[in-house]
PDB file of N, CA and C in Angstrom:
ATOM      1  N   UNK A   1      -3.437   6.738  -2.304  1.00  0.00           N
ATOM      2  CA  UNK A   1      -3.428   5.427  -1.694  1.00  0.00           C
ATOM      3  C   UNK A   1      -2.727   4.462  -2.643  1.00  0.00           C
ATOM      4  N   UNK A   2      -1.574   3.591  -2.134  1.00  0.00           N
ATOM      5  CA  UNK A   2      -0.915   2.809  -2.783  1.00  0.00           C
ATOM      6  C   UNK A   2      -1.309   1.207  -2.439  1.00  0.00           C
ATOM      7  N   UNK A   3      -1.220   0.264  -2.911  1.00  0.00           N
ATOM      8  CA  UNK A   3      -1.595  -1.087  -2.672  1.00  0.00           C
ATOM      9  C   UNK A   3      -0.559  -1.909  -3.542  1.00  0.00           C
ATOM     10  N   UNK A   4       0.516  -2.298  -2.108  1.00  0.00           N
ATOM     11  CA  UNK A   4       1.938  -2.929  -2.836  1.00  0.00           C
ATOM     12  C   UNK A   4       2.455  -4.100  -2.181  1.00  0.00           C
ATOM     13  N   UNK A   5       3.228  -4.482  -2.704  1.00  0.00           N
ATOM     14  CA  UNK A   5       4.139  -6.060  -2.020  1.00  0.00           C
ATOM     15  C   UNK A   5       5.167  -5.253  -1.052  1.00  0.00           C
ATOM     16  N   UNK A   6       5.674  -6.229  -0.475  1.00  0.00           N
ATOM     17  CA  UNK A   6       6.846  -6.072   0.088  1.00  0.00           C
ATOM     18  C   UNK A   6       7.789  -5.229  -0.475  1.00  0.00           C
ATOM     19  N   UNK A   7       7.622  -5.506  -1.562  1.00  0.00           N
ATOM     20  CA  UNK A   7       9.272  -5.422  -2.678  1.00  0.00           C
ATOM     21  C   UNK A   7       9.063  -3.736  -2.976  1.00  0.00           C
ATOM     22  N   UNK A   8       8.229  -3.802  -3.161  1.00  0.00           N
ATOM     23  CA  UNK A   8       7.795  -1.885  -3.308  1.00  0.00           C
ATOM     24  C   UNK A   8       7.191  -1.193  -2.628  1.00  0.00           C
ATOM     25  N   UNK A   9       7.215  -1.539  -0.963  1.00  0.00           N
ATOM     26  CA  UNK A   9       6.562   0.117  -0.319  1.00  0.00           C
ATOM     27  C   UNK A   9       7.027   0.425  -0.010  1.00  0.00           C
ATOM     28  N   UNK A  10       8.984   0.592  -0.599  1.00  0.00           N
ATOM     29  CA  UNK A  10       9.624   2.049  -0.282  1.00  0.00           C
ATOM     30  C   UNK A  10       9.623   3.047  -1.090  1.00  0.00           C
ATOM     31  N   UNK A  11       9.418   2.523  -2.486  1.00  0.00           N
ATOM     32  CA  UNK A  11       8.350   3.632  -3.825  1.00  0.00           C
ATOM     33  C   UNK A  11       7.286   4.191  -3.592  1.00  0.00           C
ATOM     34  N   UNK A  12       6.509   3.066  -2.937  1.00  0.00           N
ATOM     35  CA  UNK A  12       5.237   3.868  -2.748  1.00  0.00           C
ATOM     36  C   UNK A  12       5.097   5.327  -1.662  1.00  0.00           C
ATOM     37  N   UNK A  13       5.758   4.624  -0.354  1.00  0.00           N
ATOM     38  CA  UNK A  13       6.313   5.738   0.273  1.00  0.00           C
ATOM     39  C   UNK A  13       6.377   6.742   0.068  1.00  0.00           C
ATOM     40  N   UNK A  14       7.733   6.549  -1.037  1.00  0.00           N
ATOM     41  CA  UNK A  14       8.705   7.859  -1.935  1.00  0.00           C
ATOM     42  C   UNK A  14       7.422   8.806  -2.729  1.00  0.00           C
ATOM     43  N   UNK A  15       6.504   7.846  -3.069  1.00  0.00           N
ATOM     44  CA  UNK A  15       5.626   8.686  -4.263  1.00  0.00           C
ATOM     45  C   UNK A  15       4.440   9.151  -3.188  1.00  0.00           C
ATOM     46  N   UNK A  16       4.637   8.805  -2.333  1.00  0.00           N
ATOM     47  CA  UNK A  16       2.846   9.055  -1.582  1.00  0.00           C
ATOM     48  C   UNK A  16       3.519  10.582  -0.883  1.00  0.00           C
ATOM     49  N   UNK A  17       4.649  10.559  -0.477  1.00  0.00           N
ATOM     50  CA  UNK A  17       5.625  12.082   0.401  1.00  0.00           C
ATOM     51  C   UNK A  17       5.324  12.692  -0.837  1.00  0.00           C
ATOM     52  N   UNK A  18       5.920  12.523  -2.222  1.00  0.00           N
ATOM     53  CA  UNK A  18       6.506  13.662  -2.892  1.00  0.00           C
ATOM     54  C   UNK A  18       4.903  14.120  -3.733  1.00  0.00           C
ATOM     55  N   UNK A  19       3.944  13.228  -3.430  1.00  0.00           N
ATOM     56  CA  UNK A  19       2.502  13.903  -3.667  1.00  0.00           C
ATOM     57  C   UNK A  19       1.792  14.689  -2.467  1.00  0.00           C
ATOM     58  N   UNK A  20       1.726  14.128  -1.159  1.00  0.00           N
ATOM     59  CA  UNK A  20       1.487  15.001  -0.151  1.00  0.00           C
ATOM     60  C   UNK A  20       1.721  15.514   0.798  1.00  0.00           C
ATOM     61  N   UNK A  21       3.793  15.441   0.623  1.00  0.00           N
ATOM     62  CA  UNK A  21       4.419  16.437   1.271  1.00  0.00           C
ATOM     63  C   UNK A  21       3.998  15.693   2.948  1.00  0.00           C
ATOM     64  N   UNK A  22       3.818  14.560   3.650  1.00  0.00           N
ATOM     65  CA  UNK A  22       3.612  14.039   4.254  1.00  0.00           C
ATOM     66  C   UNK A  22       3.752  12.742   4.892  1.00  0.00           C
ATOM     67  N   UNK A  23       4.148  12.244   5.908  1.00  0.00           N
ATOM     68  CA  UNK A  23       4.608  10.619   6.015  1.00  0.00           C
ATOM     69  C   UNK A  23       3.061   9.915   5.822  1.00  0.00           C
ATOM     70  N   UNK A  24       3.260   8.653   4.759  1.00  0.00           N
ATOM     71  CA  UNK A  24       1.772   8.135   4.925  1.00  0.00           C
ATOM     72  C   UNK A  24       1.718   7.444   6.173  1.00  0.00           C
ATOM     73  N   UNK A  25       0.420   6.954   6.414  1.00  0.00           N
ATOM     74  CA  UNK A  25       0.434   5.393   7.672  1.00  0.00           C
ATOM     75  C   UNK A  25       0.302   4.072   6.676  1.00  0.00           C
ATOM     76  N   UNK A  26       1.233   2.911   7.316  1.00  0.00           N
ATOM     77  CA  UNK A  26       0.947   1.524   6.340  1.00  0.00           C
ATOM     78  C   UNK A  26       0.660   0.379   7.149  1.00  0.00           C
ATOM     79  N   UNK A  27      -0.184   0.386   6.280  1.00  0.00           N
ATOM     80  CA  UNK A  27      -1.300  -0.920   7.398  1.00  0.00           C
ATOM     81  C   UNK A  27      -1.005  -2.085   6.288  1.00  0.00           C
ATOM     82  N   UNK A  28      -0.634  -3.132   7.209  1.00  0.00           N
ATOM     83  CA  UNK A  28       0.010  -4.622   6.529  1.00  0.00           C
ATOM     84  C   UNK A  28      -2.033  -5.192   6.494  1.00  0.00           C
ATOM     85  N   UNK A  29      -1.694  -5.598   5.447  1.00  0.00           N
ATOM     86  CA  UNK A  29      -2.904  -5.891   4.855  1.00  0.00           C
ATOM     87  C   UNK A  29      -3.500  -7.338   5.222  1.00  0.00           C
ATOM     88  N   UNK A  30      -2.273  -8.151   5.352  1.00  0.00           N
ATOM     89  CA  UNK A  30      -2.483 -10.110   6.299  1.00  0.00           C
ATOM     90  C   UNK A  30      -2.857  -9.576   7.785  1.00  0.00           C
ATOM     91  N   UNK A  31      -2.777  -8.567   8.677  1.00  0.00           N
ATOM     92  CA  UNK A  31      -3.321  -7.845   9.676  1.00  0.00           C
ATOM     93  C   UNK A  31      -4.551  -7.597  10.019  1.00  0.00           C
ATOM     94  N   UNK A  32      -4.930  -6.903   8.939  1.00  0.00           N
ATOM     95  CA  UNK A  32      -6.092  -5.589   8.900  1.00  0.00           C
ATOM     96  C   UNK A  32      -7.332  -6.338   8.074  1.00  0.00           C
ATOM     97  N   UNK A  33      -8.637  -6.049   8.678  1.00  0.00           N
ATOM     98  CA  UNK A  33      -9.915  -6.620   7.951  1.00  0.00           C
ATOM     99  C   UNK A  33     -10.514  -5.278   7.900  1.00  0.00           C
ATOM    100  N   UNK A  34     -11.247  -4.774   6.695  1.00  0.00           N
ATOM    101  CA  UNK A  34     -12.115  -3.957   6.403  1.00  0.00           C
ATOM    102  C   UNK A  34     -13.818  -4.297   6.317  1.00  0.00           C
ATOM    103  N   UNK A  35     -14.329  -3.765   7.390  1.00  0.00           N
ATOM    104  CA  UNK A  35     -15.870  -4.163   6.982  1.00  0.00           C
ATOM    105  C   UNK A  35     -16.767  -4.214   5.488  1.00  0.00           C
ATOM    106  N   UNK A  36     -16.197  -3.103   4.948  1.00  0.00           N
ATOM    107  CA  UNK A  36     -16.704  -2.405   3.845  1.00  0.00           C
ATOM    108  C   UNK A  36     -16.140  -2.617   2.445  1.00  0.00           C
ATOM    109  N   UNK A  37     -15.120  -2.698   2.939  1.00  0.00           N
ATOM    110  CA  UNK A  37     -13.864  -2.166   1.398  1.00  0.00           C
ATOM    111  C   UNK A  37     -13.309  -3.578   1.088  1.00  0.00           C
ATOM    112  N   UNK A  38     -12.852  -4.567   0.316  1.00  0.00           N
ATOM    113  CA  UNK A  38     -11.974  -5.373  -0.452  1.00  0.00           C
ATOM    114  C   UNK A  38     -10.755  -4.866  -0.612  1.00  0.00           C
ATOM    115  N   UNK A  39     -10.132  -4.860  -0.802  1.00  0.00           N
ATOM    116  CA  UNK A  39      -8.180  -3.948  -0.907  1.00  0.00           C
ATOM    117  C   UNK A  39      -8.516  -5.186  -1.888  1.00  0.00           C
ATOM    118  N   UNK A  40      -7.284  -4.635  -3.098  1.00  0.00           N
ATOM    119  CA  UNK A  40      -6.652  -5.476  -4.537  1.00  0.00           C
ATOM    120  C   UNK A  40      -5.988  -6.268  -3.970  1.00  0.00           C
ATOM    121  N   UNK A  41      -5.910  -7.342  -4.910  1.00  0.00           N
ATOM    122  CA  UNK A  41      -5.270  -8.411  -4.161  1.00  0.00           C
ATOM    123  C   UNK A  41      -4.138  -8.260  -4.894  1.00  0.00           C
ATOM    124  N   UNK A  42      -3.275  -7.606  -6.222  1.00  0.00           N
ATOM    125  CA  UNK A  42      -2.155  -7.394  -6.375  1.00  0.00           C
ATOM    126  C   UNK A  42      -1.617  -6.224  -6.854  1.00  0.00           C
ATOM    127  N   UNK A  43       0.165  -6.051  -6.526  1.00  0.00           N
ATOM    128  CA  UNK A  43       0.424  -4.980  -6.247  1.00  0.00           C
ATOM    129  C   UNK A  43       0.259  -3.911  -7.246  1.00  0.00           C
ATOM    130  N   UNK A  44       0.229  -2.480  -6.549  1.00  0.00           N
ATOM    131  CA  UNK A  44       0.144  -1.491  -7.927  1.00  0.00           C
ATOM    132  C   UNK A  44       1.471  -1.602  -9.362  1.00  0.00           C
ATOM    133  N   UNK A  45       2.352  -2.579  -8.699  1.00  0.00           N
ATOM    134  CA  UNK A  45       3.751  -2.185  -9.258  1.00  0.00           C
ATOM    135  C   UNK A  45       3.944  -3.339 -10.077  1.00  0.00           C
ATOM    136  N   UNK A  46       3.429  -4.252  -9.599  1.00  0.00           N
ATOM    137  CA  UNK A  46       3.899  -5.694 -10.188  1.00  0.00           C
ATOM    138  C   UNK A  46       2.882  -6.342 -10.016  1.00  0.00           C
ATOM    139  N   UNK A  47       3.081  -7.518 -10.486  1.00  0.00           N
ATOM    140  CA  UNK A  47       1.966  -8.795 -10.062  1.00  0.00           C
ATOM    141  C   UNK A  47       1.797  -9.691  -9.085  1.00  0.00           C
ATOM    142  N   UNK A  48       3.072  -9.080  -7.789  1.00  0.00           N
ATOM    143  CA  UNK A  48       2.757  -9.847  -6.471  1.00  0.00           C
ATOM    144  C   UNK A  48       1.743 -10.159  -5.742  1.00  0.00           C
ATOM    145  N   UNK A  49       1.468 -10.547  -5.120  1.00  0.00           N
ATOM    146  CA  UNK A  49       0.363 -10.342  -3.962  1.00  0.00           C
ATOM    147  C   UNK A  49       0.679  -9.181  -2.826  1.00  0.00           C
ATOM    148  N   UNK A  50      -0.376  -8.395  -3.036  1.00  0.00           N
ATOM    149  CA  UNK A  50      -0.845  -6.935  -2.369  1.00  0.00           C
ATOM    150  C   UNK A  50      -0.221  -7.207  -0.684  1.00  0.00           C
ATOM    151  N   UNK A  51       0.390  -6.669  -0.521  1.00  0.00           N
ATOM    152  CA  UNK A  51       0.928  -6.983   1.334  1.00  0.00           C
ATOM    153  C   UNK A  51       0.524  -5.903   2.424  1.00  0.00           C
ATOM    154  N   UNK A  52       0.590  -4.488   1.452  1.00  0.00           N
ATOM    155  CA  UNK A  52       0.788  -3.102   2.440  1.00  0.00           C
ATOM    156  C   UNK A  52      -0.325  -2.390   1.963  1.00  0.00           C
ATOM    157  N   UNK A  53      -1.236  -1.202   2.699  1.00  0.00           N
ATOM    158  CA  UNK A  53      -1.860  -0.196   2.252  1.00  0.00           C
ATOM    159  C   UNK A  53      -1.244   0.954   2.609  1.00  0.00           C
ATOM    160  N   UNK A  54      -0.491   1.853   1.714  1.00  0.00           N
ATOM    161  CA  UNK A  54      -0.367   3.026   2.278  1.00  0.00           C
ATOM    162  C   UNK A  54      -0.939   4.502   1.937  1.00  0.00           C
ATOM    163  N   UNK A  55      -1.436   5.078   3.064  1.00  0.00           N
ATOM    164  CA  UNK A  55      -2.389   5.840   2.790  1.00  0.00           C
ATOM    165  C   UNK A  55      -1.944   7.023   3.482  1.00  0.00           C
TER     166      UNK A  55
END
């Protein structure tokens, strides 16, 4: 699971395939409410603000 800006979820992408050989799903995070879970509020890559989950 990746948690990224704009600017990088075509890395994350790249790294989430070449770990499980699989297309992830990416859920825009200004979208999506989780009952349970908090998502980071910045990205794995940088210090943006968190935009995408891809899982």
């Amino acid at each position: 699971m990746y948690v990224v800006c704009k600017d990088h979820v075509e890395i994350a992408i790249d790294e989430f395939v070449d770990e499980y050989e699989e297309a992830p799903d990416i859920v825009d995070l200004q979208k999506t409410y989780f009952a349970n879970w908090e998502p980071p509020t910045h990205c794995d890559h940088c210090k943006e603000s968190a935009r995408f989950l891809v899982v």
